[in-house]
C-alpha atoms as a PDB file:
ATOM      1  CA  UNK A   1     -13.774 -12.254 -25.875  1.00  0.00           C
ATOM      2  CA  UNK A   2     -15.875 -15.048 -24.144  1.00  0.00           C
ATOM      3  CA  UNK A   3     -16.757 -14.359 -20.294  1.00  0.00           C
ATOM      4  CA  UNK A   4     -14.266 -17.499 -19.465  1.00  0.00           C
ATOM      5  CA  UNK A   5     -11.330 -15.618 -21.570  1.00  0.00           C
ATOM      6  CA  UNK A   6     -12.197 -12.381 -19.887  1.00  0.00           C
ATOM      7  CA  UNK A   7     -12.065 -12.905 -16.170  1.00  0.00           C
ATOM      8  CA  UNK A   8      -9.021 -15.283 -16.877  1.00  0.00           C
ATOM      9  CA  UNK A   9      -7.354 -12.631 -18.193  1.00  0.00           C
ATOM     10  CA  UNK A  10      -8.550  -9.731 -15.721  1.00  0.00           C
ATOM     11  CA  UNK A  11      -7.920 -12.099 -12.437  1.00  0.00           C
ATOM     12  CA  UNK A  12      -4.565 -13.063 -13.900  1.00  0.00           C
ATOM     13  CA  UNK A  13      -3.369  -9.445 -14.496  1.00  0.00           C
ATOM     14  CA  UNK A  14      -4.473  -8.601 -11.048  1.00  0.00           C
ATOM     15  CA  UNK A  15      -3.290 -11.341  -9.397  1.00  0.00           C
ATOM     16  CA  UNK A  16       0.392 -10.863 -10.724  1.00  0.00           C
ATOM     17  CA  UNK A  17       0.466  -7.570  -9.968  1.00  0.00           C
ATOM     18  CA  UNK A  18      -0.547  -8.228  -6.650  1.00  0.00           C
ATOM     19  CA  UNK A  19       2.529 -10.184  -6.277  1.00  0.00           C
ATOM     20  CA  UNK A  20       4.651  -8.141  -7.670  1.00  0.00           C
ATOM     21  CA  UNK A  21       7.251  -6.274  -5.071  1.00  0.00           C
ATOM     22  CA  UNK A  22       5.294  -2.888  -5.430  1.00  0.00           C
ATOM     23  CA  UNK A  23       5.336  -0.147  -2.815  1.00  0.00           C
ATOM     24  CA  UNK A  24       2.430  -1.342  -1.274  1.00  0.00           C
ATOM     25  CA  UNK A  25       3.801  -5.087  -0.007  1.00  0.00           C
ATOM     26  CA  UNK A  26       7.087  -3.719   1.067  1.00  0.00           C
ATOM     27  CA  UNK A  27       5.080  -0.890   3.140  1.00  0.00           C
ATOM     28  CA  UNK A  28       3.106  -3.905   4.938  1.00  0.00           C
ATOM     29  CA  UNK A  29       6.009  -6.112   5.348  1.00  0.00           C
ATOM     30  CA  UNK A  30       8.173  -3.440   7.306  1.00  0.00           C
ATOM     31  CA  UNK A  31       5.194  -3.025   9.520  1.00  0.00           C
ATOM     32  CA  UNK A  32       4.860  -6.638  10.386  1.00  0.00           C
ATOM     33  CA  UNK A  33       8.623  -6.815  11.264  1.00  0.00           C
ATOM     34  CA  UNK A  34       8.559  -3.588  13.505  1.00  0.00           C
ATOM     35  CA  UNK A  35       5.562  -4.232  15.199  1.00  0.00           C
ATOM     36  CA  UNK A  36       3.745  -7.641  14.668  1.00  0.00           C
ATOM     37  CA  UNK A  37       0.854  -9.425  12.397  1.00  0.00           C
ATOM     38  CA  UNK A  38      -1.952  -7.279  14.462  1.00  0.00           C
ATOM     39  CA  UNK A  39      -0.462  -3.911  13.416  1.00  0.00           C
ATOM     40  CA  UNK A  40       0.870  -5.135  10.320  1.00  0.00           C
ATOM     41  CA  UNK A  41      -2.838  -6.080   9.310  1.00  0.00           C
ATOM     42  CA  UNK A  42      -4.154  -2.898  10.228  1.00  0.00           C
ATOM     43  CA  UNK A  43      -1.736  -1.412   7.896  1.00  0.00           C
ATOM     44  CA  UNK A  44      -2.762  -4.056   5.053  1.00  0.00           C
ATOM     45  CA  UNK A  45      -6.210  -2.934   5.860  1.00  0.00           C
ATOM     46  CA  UNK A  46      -5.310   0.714   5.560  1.00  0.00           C
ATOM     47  CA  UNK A  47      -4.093   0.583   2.204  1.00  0.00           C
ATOM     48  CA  UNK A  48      -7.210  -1.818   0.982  1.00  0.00           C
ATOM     49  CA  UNK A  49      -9.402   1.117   2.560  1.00  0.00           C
ATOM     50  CA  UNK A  50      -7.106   3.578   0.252  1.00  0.00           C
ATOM     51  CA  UNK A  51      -7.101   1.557  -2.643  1.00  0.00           C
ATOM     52  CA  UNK A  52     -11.424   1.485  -2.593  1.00  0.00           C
ATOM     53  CA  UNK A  53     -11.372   5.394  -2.313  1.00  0.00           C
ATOM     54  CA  UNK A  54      -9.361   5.634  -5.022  1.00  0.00           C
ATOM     55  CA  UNK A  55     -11.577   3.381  -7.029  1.00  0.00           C
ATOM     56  CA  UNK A  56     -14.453   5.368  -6.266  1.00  0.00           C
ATOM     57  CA  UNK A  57     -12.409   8.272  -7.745  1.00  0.00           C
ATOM     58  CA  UNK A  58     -11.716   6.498 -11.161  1.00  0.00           C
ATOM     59  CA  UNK A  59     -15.106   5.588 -11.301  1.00  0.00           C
ATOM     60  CA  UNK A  60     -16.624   8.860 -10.412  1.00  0.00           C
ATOM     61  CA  UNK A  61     -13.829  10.573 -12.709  1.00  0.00           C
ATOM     62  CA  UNK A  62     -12.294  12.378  -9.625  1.00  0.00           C
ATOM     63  CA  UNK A  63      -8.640  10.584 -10.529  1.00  0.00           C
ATOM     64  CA  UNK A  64      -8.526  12.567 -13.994  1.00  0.00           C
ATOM     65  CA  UNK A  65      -7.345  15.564 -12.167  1.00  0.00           C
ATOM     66  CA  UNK A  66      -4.093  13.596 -11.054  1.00  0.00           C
ATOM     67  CA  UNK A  67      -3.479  12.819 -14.649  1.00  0.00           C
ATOM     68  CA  UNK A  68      -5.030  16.000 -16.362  1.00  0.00           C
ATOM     69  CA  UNK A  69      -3.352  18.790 -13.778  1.00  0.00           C
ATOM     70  CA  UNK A  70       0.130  18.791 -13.119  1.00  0.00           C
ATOM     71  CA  UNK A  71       0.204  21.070  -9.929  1.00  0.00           C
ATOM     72  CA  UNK A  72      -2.116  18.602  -8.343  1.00  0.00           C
ATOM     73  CA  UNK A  73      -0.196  15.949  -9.067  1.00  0.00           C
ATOM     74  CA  UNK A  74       2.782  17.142  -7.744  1.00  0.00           C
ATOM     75  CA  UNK A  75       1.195  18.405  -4.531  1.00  0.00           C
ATOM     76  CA  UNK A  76       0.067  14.855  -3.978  1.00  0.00           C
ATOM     77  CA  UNK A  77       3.151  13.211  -4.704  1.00  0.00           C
ATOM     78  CA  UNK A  78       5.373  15.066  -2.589  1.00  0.00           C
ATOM     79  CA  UNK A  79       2.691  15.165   0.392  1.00  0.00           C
ATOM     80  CA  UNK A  80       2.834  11.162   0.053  1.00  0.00           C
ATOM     81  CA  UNK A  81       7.200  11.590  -0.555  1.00  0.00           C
ATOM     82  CA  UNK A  82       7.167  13.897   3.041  1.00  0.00           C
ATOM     83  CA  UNK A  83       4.585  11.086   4.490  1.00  0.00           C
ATOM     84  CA  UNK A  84       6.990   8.273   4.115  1.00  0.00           C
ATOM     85  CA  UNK A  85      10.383   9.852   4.694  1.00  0.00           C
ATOM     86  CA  UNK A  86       8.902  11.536   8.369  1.00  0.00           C
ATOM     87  CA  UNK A  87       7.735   7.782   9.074  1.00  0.00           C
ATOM     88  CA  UNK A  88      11.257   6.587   7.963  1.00  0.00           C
ATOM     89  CA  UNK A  89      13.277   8.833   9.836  1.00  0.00           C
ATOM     90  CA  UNK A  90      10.828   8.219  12.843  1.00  0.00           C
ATOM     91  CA  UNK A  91      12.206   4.434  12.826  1.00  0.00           C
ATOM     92  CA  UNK A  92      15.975   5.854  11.825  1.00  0.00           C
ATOM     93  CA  UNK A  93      16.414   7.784  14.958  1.00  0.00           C
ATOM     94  CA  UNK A  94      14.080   4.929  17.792  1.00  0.00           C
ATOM     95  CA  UNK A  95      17.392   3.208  18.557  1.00  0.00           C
ATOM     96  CA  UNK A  96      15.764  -0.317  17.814  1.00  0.00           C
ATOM     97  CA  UNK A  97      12.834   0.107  19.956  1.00  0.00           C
ATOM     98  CA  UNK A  98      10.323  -0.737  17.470  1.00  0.00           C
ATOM     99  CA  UNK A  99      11.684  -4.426  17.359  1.00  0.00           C
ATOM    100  CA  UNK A 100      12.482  -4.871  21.105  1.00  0.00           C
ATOM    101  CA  UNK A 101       9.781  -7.282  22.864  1.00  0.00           C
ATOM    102  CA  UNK A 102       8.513  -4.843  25.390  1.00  0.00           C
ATOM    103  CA  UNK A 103       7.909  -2.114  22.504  1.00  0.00           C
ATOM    104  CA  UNK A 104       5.724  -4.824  20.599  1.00  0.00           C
ATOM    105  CA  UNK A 105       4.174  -5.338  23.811  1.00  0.00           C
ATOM    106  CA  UNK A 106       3.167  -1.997  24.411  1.00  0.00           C
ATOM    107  CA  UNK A 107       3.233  -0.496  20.874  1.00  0.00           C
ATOM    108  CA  UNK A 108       3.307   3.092  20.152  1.00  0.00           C
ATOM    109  CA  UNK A 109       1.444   2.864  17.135  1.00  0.00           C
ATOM    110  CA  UNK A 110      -2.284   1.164  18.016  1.00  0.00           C
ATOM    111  CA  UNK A 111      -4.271  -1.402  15.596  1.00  0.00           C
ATOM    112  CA  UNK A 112      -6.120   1.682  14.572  1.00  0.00           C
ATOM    113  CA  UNK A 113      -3.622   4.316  14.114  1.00  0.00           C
ATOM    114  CA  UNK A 114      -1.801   1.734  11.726  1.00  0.00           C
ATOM    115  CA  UNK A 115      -5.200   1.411   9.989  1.00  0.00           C
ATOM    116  CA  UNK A 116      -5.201   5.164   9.304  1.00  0.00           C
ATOM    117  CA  UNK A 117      -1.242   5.459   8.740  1.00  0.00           C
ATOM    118  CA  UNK A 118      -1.828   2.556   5.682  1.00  0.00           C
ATOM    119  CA  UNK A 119      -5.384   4.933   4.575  1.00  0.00           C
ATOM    120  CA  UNK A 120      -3.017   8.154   4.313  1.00  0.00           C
ATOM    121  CA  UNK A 121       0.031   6.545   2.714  1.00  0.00           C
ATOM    122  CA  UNK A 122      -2.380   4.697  -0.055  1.00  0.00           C
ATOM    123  CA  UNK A 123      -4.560   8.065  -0.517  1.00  0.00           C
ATOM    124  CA  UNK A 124      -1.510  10.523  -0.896  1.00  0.00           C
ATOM    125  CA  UNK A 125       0.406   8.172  -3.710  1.00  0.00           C
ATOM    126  CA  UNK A 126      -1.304   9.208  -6.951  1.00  0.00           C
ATOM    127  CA  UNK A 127       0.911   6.130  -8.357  1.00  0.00           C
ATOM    128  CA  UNK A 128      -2.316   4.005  -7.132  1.00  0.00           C
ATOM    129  CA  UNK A 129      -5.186   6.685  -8.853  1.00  0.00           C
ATOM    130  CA  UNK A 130      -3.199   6.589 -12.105  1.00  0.00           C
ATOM    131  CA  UNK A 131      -3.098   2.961 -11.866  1.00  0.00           C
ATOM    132  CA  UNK A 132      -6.569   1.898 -10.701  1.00  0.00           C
ATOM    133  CA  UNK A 133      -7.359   4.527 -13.683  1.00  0.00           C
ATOM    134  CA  UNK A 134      -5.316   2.769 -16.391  1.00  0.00           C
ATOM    135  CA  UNK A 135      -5.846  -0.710 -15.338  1.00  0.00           C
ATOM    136  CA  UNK A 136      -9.521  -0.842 -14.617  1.00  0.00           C
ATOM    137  CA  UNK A 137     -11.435   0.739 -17.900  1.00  0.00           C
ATOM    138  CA  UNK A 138      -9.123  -1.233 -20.238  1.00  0.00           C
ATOM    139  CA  UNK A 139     -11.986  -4.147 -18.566  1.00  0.00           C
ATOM    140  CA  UNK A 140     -14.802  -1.999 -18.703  1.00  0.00           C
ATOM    141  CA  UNK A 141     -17.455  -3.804 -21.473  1.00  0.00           C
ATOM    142  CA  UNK A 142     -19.494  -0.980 -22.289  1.00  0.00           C
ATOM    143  CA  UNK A 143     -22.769  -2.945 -23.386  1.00  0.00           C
ATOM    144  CA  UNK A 144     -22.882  -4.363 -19.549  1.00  0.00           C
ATOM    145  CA  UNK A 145     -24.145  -1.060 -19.041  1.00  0.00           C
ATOM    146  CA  UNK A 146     -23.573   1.243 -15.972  1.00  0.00           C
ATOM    147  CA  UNK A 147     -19.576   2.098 -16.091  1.00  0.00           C
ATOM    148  CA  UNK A 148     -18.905   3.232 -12.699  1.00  0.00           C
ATOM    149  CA  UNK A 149     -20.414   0.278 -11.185  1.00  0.00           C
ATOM    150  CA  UNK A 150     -18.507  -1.879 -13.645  1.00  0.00           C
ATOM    151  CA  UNK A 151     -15.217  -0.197 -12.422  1.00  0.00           C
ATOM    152  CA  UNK A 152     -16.043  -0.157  -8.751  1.00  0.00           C
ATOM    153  CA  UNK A 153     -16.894  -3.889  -8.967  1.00  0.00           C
ATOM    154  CA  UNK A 154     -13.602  -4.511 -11.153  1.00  0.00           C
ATOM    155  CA  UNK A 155     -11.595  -2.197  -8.561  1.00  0.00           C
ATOM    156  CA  UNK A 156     -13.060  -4.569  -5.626  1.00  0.00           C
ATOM    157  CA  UNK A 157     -11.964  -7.740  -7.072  1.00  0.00           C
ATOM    158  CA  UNK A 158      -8.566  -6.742  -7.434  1.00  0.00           C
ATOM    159  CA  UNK A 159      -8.322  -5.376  -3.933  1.00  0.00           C
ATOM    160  CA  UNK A 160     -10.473  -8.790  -3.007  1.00  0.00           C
ATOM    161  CA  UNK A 161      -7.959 -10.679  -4.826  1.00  0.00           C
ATOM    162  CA  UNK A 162      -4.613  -8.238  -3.010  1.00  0.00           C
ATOM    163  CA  UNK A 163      -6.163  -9.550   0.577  1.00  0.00           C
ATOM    164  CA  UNK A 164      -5.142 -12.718   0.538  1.00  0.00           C
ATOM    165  CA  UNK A 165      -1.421 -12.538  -0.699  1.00  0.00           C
ATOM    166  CA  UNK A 166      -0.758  -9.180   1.598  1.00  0.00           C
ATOM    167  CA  UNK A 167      -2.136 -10.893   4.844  1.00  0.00           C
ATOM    168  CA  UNK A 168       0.058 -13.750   4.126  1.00  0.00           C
ATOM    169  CA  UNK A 169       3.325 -11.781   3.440  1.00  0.00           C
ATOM    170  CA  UNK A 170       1.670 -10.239   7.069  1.00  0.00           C
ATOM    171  CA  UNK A 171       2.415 -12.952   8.754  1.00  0.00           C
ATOM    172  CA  UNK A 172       5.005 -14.403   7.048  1.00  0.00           C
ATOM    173  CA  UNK A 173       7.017 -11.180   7.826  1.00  0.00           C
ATOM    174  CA  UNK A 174       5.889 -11.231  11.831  1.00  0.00           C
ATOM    175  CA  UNK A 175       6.533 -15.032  12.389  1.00  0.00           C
ATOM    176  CA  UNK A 176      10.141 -15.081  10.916  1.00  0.00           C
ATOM    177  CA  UNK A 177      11.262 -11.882  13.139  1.00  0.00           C
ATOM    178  CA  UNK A 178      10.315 -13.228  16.233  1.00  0.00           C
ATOM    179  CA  UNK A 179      14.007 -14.011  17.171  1.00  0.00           C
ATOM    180  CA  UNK A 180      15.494 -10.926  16.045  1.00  0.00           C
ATOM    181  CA  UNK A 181      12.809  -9.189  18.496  1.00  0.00           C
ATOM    182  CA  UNK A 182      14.851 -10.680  21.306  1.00  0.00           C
ATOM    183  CA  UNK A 183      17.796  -9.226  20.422  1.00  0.00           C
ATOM    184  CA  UNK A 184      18.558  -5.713  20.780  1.00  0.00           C
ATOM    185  CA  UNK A 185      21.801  -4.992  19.002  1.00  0.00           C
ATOM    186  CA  UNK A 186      19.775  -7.148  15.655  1.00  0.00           C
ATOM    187  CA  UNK A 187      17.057  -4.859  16.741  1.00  0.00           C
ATOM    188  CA  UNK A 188      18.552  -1.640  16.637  1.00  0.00           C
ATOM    189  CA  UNK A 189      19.811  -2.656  12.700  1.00  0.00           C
ATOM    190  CA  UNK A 190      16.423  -4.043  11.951  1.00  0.00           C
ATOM    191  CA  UNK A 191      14.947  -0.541  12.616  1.00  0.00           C
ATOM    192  CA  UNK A 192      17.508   1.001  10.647  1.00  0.00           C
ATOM    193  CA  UNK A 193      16.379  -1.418   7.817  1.00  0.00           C
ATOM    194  CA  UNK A 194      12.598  -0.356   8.152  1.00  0.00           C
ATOM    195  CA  UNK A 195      13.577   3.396   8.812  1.00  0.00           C
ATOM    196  CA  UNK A 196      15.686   3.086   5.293  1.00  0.00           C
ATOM    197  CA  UNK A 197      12.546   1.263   3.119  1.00  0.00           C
ATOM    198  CA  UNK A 198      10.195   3.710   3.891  1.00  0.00           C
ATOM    199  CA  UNK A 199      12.528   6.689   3.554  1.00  0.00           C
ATOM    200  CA  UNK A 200      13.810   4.972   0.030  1.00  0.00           C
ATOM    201  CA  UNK A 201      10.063   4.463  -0.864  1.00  0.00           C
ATOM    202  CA  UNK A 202       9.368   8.334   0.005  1.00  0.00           C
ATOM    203  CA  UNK A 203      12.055   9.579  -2.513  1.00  0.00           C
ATOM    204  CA  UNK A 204      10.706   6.750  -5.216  1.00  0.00           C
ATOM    205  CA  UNK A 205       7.602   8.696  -5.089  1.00  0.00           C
ATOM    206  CA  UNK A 206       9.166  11.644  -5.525  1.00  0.00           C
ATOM    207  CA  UNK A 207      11.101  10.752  -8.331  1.00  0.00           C
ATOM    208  CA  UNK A 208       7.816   9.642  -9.814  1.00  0.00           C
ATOM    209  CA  UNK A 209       7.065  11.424 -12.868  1.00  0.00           C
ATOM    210  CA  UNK A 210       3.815  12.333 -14.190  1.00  0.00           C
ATOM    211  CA  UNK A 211       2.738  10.270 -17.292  1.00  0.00           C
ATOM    212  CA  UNK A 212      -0.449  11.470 -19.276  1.00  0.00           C
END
């Protein structure tokens, strides 16, 4: 394969599934409609931070645990399933007050506790470890030399290449809820609707089966 044929076809694989309505987008997007662009960013930015650990793992062979154990697997999947459904019913039962004006105002949840929010819910799906580990080595050109750095540079790219189209679904999401912010009996439905995504997203990972 010539080196035009090869990053056409690695950039193009990892830009579609960038796009694609994965976990990871809808996760973002329901934090940019409770609480804003700023905290919705910070949650983007948790999840790239995630995603790079978990690179380093399939590079440094860590990630073959998730696919070679069983008990780990499931201890990590239903740590992420109990993550998500205890953030979802935390939005179920705030009576709308993650959409109302004063709440984005003066936000319970920081800049930086988003940031580490996004870090744990990227870190505890082992969806992302099995994927970053089937994905990245099917690029890996063995006479370039030195694997691992091939597959952290690969893994890079396609988080590089995830920036871009997250932090515009970021504010995309924020912009076009501004109204709905000003209204608290929208409000207290539109926290019902981000309360239900993450909780539905919590029993998807659990549901997730392990695949060798």
């Amino acid at each position: 394969m010539s080196e035009l044929a090869y990053w056409t076809v690695f950039l193009g694989t990892a830009l579609a599934l960038c796009l694609s309505p994965g976990p990871d987008l809808l996760y973002v997007i329901s934090r940019s409609i409770a609480q804003g662009t700023k905290v919705g960013l910070a949650s983007a930015a948790g999840l790239w931070i995630g995603a790079f650990i978990h690179v380093l793992a399939v590079a440094f062979g860590l990630s073959a645990l998730l696919v070679a154990s069983t008990a780990a697997f499931t201890v990590v999947k239903y740590l992420g399933a109990a993550y998500l459904a205890y953030l979802g019913i935390q939005s179920l039962f705030s009576r709308g007050a993650s959409f109302s004006l004063p709440a984005v105002e003066t936000s319970k949840l920081t800049p930086a506790q988003a940031l580490r929010q996004g870090i744990l819910v990227d870190l505890l799906n082992p969806k992302v470890a099995i994927f970053f580990m089937a994905f990245l080595p099917q690029f890996v050109r063995p006479h370039r030399g030195n694997t691992s750095l091939q597959l952290i540079i690969l893994g890079v790219i396609v988080i590089a290449v995830a920036i871009p189209i997250e932090s515009f679904f970021v504010v995309a999401a924020s912009r076009t809820t501004g109204f709905f912010r000003q209204h608290p009996r929208t409000s207290l439905w539109l926290d019902r609707a981000l309360g239900s995504v993450l909780v539905s997203l919590g029993i998807r990972l659990a549901l997730l089966e392990q695949r060798r």
